[in-house]
Protein backbone atom coordinates (compact mmCIF):
# COMPACT_ATOMS: atom_id res chain seq x y z
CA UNK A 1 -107.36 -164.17 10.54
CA UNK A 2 -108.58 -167.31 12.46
CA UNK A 3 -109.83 -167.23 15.68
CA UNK A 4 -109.09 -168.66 18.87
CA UNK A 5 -109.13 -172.74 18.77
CA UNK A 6 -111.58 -173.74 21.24
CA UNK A 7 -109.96 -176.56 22.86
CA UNK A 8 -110.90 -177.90 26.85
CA UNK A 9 -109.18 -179.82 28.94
CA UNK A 10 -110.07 -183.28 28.91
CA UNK A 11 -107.87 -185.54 30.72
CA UNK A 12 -104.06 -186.44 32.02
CA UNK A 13 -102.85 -189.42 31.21
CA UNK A 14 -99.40 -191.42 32.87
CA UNK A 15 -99.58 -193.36 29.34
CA UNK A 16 -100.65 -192.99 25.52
CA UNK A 17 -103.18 -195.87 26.21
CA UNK A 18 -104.95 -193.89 28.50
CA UNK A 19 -105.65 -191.45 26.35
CA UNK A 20 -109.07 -191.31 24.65
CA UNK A 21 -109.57 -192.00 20.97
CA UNK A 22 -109.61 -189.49 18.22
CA UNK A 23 -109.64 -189.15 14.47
CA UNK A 24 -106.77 -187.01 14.48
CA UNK A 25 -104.14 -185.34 16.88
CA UNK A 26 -101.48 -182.73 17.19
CA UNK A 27 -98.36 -183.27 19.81
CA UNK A 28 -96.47 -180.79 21.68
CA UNK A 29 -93.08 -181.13 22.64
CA UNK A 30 -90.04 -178.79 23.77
CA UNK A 31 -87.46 -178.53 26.45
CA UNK A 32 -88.93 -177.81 30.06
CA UNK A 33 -89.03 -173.65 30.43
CA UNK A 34 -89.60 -173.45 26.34
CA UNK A 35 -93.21 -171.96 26.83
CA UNK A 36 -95.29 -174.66 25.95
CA UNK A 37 -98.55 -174.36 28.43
CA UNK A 38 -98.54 -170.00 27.85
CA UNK A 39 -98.49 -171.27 24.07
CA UNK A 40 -101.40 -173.71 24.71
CA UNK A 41 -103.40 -170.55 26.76
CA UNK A 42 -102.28 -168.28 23.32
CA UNK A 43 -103.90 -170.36 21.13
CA UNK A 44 -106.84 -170.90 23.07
CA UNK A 45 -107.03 -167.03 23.71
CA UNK A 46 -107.40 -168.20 27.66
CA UNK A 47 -105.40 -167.26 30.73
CA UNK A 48 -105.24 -170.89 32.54
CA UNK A 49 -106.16 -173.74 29.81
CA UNK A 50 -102.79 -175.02 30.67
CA UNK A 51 -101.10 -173.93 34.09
CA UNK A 52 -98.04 -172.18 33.37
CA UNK A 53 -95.37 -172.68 35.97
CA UNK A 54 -91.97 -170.65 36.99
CA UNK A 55 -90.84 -174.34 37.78
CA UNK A 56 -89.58 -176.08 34.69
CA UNK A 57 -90.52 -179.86 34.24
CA UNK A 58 -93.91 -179.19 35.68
CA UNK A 59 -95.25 -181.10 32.56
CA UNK A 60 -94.80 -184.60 33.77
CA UNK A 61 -98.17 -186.41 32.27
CA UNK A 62 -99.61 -186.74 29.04
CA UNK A 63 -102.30 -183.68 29.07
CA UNK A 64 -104.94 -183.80 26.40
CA UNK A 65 -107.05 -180.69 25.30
CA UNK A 66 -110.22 -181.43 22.89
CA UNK A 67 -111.17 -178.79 19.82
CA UNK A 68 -114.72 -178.34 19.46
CA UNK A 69 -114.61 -179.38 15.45
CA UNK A 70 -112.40 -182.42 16.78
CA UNK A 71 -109.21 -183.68 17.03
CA UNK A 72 -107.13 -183.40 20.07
CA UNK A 73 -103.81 -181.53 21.21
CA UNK A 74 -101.61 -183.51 23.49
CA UNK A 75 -98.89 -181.81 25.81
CA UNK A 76 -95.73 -183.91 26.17
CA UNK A 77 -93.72 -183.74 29.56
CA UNK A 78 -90.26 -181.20 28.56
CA UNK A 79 -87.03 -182.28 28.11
CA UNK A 80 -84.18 -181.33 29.80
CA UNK A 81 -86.78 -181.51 32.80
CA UNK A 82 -86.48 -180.17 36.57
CA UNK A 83 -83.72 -181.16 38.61
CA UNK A 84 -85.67 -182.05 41.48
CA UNK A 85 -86.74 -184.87 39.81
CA UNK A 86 -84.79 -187.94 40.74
CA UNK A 87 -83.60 -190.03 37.43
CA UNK A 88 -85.65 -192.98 37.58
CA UNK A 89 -88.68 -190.43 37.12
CA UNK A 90 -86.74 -188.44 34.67
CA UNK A 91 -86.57 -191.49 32.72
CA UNK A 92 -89.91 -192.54 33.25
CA UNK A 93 -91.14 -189.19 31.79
CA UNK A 94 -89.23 -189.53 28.65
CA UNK A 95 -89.87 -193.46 27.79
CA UNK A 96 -93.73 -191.95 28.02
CA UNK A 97 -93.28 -189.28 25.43
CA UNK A 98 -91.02 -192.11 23.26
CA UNK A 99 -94.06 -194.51 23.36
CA UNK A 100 -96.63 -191.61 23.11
CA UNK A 101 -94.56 -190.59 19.67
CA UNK A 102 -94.59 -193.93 18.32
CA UNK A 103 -96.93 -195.62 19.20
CA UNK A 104 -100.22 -193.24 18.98
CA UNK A 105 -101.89 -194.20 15.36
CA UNK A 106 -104.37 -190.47 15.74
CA UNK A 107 -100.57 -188.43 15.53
CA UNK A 108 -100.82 -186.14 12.63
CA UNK A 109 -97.93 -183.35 13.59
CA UNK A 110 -95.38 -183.05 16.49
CA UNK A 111 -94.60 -179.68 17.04
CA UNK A 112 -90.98 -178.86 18.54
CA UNK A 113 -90.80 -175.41 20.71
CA UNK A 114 -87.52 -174.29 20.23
CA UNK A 115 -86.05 -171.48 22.71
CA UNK A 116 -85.78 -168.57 20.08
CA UNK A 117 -84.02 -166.40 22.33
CA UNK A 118 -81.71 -168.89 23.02
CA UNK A 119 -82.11 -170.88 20.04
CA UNK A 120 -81.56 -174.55 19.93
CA UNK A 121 -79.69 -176.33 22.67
CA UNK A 122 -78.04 -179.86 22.58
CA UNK A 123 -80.97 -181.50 23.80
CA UNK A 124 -83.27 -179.98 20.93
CA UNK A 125 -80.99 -181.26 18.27
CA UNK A 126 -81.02 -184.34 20.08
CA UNK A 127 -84.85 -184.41 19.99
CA UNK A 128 -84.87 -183.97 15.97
CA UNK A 129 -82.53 -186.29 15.55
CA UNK A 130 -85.13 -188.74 17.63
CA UNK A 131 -87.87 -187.48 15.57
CA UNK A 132 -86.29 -187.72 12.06
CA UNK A 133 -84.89 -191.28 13.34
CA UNK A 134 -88.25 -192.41 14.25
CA UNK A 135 -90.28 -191.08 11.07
CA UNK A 136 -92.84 -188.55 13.19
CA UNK A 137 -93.60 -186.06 11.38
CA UNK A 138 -92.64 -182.54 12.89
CA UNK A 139 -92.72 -178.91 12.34
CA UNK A 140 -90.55 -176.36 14.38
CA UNK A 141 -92.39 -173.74 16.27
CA UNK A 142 -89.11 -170.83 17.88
CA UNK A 143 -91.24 -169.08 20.53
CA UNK A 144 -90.37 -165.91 22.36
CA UNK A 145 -89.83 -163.69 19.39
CA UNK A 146 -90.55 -161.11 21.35
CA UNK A 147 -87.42 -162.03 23.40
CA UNK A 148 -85.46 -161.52 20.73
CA UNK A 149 -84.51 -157.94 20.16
CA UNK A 150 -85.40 -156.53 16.17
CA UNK A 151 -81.61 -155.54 15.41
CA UNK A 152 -80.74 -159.44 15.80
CA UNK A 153 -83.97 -161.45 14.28
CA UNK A 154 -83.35 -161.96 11.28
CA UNK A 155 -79.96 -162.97 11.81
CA UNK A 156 -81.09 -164.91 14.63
CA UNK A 157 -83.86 -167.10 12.06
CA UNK A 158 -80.82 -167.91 10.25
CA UNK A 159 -78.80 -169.22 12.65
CA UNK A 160 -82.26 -171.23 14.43
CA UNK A 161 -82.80 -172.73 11.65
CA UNK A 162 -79.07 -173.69 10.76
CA UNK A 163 -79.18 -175.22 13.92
CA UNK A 164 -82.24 -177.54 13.69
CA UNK A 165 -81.09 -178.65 9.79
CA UNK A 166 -84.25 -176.67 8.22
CA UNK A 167 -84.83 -173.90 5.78
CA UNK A 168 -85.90 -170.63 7.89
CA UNK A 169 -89.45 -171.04 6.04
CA UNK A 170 -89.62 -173.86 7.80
CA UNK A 171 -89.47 -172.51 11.38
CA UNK A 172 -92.72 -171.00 12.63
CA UNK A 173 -91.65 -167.74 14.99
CA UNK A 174 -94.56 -167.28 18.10
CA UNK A 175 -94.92 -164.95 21.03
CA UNK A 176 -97.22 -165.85 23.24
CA UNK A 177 -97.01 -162.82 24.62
CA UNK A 178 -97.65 -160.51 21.72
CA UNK A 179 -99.52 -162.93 19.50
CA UNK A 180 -96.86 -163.12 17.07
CA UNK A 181 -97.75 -166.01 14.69
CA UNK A 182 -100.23 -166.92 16.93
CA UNK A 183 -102.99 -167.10 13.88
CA UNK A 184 -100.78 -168.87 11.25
CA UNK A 185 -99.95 -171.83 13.97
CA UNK A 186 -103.69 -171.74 14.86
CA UNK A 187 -104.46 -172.51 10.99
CA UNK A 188 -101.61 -175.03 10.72
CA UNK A 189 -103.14 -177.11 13.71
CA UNK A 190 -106.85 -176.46 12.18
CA UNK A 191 -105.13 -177.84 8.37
CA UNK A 192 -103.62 -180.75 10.33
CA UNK A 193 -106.48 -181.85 12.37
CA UNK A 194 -109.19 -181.18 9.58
């Protein structure tokens, strides 16, 4: 069992050349309302490292979190962002995360939050598509498996990872709530940034 990754807050950035160096780094990405900052807070075993909003598309910088043993985590704006956002800055958000994605030489891993209650929606598949286009290197982390009730999990794995074009050992289930996976995603990010 691994413990929490000690990661702080250090800065957000409008664009990846803000961003400080680092030897190595791990990307966060998912559809606004996927659960990425109460992920962020899981893995750090804190209640506000990231603020967690009822307001999808609250994401709208680059936000980058330190480890103490190094390497960074990076928290891409969501997808499929709020609706109170007018286009132009809707756009502006996502040419950010494209440049961020290609452009940053420190990017070890992307991980992709998929929905698992709801699984993955058009603009997921159209995000790895994007991803496998572009060569970045991803992994797929389905949160909210506690969402998803026992009688349907397994058959909901399945279909998750049907829908995202992997095997089902490739999909990483997480509640942030419970802890569910919690540790093996903590090790994965240690692995990567090590």
């Amino acid at each position: 069992m691994s413990g929490p990754l000690e990661l702080t807050f250090v800065t957000s950035a409008p664009d990846v050349a803000e961003l400080p160096d680092t030897p190595a780094e791990v990307a966060v990405v998912g559809r606004s309302n996927v659960g990425k900052s109460s992920l962020l807070n899981a893995l750090a075993a804190r209640k506000a490292l990231a603020k967690v909003s009822g307001k999808p598309g609250k994401t709208q910088l680059l936000n980058c979190f330190a480890l103490a043993d190094g390497g960074t985590i990076v928290d891409l704006p969501g997808y499929g962002y709020a609706s109170s956002a007018s286009k132009d800055t809707r756009r502006q958000w996502q040419q950010r995360m494209e440049r961020y994605l290609t452009t940053r030489p420190a990017l070890r891993l992307t991980l992709l939050l998929v929905d698992g209650e709801v699984g993955p929606t058009k603009l997921d598949v159209e995000m790895l598509a994007w991803l496998r286009d572009h060569g970045v290197g991803f992994r797929i982390v389905a949160t909210k498996h506690d969402k998803v009730r026992s009688s349907k999990r397994e058959r909901r794995k399945r279909d998750l990872a049907d829908g995202c074009g992997v095997e089902r050992g490739d999909v990483l289930w997480v509640s942030a709530e419970k802890g569910v996976g919690v540790d093996r995603l903590r090790s994965l990010i240690r692995e990567t940034l090590t």
